[in-house]
PDB file of N, CA and C in Angstrom:
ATOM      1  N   UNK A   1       0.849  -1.185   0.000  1.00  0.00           N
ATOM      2  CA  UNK A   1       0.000   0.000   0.000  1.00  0.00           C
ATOM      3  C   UNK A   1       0.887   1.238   0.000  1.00  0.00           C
ATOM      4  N   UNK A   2       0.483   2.407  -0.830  1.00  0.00           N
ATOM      5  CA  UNK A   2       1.299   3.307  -0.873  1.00  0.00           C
ATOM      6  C   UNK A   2       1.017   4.318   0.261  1.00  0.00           C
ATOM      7  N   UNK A   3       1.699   5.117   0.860  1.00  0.00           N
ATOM      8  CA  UNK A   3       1.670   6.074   1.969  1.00  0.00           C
ATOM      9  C   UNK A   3       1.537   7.412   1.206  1.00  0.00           C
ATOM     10  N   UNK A   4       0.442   8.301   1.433  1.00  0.00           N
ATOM     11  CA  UNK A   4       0.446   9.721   1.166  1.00  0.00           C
ATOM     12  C   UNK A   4       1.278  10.451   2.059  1.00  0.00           C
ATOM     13  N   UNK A   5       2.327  11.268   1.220  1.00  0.00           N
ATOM     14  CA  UNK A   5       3.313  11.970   2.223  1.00  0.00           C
ATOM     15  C   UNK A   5       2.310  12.937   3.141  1.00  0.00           C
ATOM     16  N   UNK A   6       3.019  13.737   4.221  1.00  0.00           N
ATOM     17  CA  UNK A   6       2.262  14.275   4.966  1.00  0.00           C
ATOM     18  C   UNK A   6       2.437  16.035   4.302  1.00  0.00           C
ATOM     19  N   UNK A   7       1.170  16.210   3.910  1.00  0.00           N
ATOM     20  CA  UNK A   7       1.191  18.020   3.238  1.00  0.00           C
ATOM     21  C   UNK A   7       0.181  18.171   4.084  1.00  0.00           C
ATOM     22  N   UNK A   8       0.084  19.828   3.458  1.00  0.00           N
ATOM     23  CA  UNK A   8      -1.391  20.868   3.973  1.00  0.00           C
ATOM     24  C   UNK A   8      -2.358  19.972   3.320  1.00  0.00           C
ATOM     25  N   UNK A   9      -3.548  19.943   3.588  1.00  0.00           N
ATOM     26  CA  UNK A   9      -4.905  19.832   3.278  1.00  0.00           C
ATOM     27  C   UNK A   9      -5.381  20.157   1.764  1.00  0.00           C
ATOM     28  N   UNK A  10      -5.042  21.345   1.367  1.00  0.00           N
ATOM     29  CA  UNK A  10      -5.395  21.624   0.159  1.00  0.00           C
ATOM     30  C   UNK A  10      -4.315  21.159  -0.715  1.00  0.00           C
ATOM     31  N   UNK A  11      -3.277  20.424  -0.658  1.00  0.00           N
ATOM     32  CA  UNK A  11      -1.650  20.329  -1.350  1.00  0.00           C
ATOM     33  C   UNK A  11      -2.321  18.709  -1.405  1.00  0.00           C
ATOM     34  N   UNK A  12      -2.937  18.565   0.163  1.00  0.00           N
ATOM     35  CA  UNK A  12      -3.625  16.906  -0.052  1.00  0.00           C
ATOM     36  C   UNK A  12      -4.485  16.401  -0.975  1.00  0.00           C
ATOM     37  N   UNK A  13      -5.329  17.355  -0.453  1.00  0.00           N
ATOM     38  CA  UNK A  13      -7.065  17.256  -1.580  1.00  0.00           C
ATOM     39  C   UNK A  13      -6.281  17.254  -3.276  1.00  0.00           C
ATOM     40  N   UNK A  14      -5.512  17.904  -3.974  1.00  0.00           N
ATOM     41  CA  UNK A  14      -4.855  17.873  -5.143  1.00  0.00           C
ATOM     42  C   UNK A  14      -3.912  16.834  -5.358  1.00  0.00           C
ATOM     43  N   UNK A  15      -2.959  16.379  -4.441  1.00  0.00           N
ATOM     44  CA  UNK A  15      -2.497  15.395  -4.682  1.00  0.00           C
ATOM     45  C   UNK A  15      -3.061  13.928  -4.983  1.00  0.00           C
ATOM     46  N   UNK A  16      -4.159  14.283  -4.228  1.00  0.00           N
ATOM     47  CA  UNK A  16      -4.938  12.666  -3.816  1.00  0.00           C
ATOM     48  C   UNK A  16      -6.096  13.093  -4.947  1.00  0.00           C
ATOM     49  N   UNK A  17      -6.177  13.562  -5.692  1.00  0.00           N
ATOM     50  CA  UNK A  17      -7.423  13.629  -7.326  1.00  0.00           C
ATOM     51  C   UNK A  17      -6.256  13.492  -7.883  1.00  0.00           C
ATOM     52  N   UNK A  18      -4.662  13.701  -8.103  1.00  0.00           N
ATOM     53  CA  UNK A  18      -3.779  13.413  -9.564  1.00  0.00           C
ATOM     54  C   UNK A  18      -3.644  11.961  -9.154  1.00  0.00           C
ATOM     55  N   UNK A  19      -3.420  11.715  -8.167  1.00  0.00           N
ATOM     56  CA  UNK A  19      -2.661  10.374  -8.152  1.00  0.00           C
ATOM     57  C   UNK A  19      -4.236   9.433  -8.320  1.00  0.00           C
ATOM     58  N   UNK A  20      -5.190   9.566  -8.194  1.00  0.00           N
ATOM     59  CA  UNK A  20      -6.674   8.773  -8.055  1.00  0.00           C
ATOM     60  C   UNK A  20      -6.998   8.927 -10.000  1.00  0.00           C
ATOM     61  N   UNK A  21      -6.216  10.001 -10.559  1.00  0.00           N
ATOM     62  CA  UNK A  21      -6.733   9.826 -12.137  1.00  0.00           C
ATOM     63  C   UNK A  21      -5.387   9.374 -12.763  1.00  0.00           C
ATOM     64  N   UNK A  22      -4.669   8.583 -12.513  1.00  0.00           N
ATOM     65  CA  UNK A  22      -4.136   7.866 -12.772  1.00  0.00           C
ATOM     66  C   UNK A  22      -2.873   8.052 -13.529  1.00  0.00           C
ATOM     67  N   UNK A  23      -2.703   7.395 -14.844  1.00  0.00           N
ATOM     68  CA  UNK A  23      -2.052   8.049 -15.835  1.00  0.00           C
ATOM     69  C   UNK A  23      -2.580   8.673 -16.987  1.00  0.00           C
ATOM     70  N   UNK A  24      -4.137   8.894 -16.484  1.00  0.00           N
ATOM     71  CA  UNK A  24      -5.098   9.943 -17.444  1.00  0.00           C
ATOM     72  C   UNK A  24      -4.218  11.523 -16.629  1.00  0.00           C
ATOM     73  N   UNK A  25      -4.235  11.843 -15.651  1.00  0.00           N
ATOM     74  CA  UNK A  25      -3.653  12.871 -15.043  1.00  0.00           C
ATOM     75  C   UNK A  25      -4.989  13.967 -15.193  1.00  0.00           C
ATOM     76  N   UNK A  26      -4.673  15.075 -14.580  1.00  0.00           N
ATOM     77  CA  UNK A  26      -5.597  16.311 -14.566  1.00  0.00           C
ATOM     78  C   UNK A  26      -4.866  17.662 -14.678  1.00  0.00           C
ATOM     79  N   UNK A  27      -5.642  18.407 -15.848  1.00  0.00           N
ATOM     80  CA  UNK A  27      -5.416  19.450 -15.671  1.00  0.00           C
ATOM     81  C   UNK A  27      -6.144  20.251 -14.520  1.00  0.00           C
ATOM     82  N   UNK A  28      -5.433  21.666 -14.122  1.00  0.00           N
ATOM     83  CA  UNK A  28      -5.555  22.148 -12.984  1.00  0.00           C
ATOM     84  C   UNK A  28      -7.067  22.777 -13.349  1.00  0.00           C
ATOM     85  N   UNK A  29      -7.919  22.973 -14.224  1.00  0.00           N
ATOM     86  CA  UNK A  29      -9.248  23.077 -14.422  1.00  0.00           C
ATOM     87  C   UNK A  29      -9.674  21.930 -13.345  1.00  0.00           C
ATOM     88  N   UNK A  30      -9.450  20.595 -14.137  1.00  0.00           N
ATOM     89  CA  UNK A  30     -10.240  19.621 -13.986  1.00  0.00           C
ATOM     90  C   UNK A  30      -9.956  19.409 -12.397  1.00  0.00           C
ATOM     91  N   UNK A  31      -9.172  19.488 -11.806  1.00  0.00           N
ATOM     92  CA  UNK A  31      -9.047  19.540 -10.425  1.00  0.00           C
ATOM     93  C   UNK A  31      -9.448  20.533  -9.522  1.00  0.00           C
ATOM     94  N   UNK A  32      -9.720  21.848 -10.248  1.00  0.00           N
ATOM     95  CA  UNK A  32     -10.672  22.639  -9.597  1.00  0.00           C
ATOM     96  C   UNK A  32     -12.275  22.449  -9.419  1.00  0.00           C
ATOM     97  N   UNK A  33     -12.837  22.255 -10.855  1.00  0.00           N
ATOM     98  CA  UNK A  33     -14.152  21.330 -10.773  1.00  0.00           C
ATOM     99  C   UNK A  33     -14.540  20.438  -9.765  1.00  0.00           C
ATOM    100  N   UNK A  34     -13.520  19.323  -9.502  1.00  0.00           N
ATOM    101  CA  UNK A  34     -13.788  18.055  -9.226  1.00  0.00           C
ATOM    102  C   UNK A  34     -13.606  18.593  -7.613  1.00  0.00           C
ATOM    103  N   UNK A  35     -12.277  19.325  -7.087  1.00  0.00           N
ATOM    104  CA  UNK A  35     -12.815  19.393  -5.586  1.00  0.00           C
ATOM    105  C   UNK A  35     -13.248  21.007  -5.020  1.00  0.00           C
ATOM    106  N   UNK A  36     -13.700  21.642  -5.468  1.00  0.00           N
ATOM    107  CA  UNK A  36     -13.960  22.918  -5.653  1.00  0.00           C
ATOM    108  C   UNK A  36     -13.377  22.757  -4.879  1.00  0.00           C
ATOM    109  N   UNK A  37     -12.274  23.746  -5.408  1.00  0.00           N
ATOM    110  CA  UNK A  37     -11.437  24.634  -4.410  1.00  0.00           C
ATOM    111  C   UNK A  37     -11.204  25.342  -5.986  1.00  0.00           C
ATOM    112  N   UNK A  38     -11.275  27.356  -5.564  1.00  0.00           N
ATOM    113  CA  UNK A  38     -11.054  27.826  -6.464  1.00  0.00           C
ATOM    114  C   UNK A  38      -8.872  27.786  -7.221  1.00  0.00           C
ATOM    115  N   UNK A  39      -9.249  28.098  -8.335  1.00  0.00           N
ATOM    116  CA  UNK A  39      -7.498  28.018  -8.967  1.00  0.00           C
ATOM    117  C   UNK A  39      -6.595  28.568  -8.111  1.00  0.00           C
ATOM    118  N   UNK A  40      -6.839  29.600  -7.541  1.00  0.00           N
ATOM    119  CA  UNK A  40      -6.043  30.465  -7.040  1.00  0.00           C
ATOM    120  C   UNK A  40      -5.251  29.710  -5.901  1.00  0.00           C
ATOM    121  N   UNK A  41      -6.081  28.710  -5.494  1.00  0.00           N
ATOM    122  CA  UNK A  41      -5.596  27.794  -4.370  1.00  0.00           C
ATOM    123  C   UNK A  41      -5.054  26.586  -5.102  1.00  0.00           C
ATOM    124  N   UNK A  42      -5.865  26.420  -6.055  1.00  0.00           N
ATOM    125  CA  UNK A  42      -4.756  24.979  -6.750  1.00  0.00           C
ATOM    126  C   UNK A  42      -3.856  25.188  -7.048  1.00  0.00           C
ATOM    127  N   UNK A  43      -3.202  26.035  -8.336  1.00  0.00           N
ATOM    128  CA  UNK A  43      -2.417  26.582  -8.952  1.00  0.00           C
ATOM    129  C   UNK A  43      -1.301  26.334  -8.092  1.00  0.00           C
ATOM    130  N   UNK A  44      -1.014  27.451  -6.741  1.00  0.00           N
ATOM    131  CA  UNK A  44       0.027  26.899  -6.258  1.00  0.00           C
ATOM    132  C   UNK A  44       0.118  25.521  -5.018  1.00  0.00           C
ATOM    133  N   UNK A  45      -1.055  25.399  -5.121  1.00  0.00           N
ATOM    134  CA  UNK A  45      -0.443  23.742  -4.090  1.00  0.00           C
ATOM    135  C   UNK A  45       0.295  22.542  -5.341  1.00  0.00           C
ATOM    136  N   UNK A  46      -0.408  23.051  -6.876  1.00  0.00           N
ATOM    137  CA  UNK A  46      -0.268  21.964  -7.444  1.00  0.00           C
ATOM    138  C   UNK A  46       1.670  22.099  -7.834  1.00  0.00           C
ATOM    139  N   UNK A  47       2.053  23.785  -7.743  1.00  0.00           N
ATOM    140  CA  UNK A  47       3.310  24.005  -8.182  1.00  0.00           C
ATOM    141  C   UNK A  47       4.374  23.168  -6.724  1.00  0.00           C
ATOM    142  N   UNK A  48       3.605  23.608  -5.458  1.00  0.00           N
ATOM    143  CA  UNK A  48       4.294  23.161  -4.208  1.00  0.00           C
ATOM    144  C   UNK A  48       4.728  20.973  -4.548  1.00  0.00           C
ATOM    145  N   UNK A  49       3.628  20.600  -5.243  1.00  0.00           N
ATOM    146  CA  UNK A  49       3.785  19.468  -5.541  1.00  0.00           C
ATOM    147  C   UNK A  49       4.603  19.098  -6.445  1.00  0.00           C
ATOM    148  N   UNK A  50       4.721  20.248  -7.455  1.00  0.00           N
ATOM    149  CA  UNK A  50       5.387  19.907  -8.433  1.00  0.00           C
ATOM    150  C   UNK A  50       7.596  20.157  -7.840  1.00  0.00           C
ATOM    151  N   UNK A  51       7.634  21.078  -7.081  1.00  0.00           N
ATOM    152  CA  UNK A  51       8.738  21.265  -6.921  1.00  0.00           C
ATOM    153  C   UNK A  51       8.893  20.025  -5.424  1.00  0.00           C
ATOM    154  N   UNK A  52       8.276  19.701  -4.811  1.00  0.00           N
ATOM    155  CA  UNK A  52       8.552  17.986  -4.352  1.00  0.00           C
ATOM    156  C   UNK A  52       8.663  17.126  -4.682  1.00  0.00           C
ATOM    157  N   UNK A  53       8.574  17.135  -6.368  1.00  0.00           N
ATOM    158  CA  UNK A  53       8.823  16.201  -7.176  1.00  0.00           C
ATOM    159  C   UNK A  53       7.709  14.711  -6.514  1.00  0.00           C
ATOM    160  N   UNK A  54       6.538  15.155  -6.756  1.00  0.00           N
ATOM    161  CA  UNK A  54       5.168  14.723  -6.071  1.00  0.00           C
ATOM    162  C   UNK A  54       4.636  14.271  -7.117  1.00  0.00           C
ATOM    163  N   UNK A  55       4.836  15.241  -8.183  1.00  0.00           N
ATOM    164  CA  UNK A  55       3.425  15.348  -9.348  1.00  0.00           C
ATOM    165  C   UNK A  55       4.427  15.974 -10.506  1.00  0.00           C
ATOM    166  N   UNK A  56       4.214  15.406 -11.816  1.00  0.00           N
ATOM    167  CA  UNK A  56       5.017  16.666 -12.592  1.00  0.00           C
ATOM    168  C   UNK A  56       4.246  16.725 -14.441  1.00  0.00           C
ATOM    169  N   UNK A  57       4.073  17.301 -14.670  1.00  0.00           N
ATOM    170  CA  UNK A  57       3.869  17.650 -16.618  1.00  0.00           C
ATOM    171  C   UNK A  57       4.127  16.260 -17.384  1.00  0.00           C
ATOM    172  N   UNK A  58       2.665  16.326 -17.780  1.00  0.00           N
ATOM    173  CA  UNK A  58       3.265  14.851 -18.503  1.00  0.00           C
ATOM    174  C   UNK A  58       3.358  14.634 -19.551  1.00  0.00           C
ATOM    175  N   UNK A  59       3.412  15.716 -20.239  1.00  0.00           N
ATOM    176  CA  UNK A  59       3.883  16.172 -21.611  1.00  0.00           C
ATOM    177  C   UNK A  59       3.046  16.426 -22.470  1.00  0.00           C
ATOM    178  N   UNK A  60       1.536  15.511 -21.927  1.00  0.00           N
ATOM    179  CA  UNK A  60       0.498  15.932 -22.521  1.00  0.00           C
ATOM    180  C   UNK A  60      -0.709  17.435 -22.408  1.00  0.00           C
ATOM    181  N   UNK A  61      -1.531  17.636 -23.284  1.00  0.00           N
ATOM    182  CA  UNK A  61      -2.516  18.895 -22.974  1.00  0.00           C
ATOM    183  C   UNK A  61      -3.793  17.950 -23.186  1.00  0.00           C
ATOM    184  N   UNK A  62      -4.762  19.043 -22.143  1.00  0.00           N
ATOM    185  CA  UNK A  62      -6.320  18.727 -22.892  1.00  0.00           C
ATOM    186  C   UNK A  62      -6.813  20.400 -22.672  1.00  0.00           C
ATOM    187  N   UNK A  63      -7.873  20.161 -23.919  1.00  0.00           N
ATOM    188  CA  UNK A  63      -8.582  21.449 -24.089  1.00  0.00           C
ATOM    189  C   UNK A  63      -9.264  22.078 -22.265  1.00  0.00           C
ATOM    190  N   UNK A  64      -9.507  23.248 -22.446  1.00  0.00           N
ATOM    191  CA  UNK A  64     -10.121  23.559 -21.488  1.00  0.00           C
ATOM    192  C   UNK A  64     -11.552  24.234 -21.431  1.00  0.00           C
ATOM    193  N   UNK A  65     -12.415  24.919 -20.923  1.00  0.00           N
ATOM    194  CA  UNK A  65     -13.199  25.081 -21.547  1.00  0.00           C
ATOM    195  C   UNK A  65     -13.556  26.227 -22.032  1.00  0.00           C
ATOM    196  N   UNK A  66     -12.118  26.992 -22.276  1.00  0.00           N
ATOM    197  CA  UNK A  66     -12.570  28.264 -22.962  1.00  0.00           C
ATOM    198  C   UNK A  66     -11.158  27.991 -24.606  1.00  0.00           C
ATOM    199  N   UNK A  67     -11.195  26.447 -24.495  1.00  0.00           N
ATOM    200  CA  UNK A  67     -10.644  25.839 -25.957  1.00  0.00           C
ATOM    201  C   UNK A  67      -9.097  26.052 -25.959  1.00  0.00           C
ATOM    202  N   UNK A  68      -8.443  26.485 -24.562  1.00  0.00           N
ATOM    203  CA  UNK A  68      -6.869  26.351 -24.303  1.00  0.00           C
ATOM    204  C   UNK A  68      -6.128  24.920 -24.197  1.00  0.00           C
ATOM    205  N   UNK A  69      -5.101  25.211 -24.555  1.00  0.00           N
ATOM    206  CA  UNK A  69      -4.759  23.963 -24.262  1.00  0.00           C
ATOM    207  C   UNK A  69      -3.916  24.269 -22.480  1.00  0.00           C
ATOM    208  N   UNK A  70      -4.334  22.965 -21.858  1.00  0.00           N
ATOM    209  CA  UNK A  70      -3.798  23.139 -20.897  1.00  0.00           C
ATOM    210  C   UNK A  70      -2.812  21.682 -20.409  1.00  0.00           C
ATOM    211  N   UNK A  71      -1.751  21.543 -19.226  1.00  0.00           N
ATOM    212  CA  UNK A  71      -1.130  20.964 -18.917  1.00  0.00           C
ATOM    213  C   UNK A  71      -1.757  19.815 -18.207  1.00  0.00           C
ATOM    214  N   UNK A  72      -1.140  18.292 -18.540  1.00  0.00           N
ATOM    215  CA  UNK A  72      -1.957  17.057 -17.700  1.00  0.00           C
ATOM    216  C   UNK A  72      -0.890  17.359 -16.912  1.00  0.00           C
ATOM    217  N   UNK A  73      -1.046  16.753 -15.230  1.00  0.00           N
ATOM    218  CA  UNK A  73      -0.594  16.494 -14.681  1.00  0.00           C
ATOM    219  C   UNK A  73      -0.746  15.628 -13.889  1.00  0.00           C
ATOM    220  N   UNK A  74       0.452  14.780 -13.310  1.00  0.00           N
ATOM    221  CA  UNK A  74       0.501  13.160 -12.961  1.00  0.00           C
ATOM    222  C   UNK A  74       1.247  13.026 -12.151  1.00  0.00           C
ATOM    223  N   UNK A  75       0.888  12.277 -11.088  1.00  0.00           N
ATOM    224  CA  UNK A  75       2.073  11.896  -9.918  1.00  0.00           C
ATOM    225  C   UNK A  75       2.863  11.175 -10.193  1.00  0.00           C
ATOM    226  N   UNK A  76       3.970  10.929  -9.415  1.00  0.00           N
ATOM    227  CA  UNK A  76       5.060  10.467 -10.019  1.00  0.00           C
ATOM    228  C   UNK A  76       5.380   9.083  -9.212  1.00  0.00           C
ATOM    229  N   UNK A  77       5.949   7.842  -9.392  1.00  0.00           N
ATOM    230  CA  UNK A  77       6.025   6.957  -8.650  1.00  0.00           C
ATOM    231  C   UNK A  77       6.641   7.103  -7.346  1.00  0.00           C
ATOM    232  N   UNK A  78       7.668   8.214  -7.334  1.00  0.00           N
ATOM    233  CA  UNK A  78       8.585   8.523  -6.524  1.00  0.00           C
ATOM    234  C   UNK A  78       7.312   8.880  -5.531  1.00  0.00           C
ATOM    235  N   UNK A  79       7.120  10.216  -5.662  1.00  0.00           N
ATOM    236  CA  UNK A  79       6.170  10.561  -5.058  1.00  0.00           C
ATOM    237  C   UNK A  79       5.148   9.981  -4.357  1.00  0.00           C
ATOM    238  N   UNK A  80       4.415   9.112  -5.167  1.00  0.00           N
ATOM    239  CA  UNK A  80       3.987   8.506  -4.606  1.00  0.00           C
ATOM    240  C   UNK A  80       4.196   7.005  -3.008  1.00  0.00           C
ATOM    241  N   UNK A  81       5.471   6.977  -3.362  1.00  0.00           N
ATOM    242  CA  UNK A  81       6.299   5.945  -2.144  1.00  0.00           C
ATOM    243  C   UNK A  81       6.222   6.561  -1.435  1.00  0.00           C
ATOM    244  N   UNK A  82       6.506   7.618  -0.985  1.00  0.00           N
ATOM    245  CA  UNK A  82       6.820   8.537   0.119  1.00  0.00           C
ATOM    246  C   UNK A  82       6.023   8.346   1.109  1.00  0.00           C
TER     247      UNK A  82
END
């Protein structure tokens, strides 16, 4: 069983929707939707994850819904051991 490292709450709630969508990943839309919490709060928990090397760009985009392309993002195995 894997161990969720120990973060803030909102760094949690985001970590635990990338790593739950798998290697589909989420853009930071789709993770705002899914646990309302507005961007302003994702944005940087998802960067705090990203520089823990938690979660990182997975090279892919999906549209958004004003037709941007935006960044998937995906946890990382590492990350995930922790």
């Amino acid at each position: 069983m894997k161990v969720q490292p120990h973060i803030g709450s909102i760094n949690g709630e985001v970590y635990s929707y990338i790593v739950n969508c798998g290697i589909n990943g989420a853009t930071d839309q789709e993770i705002e939707a899914v646990i309302h919490i507005e961007g302003n709060s994702v944005r940087p928990s998802r960067g705090a994850l990203v520089k823990k090397g938690w979660i990182s760009n997975s090279g892919k985009t999906r549209k958004n819904s004003k037709g941007n392309n935006c960044i998937v993002w995906v946890a990382l195995e590492e990350g995930m051991m922790l």
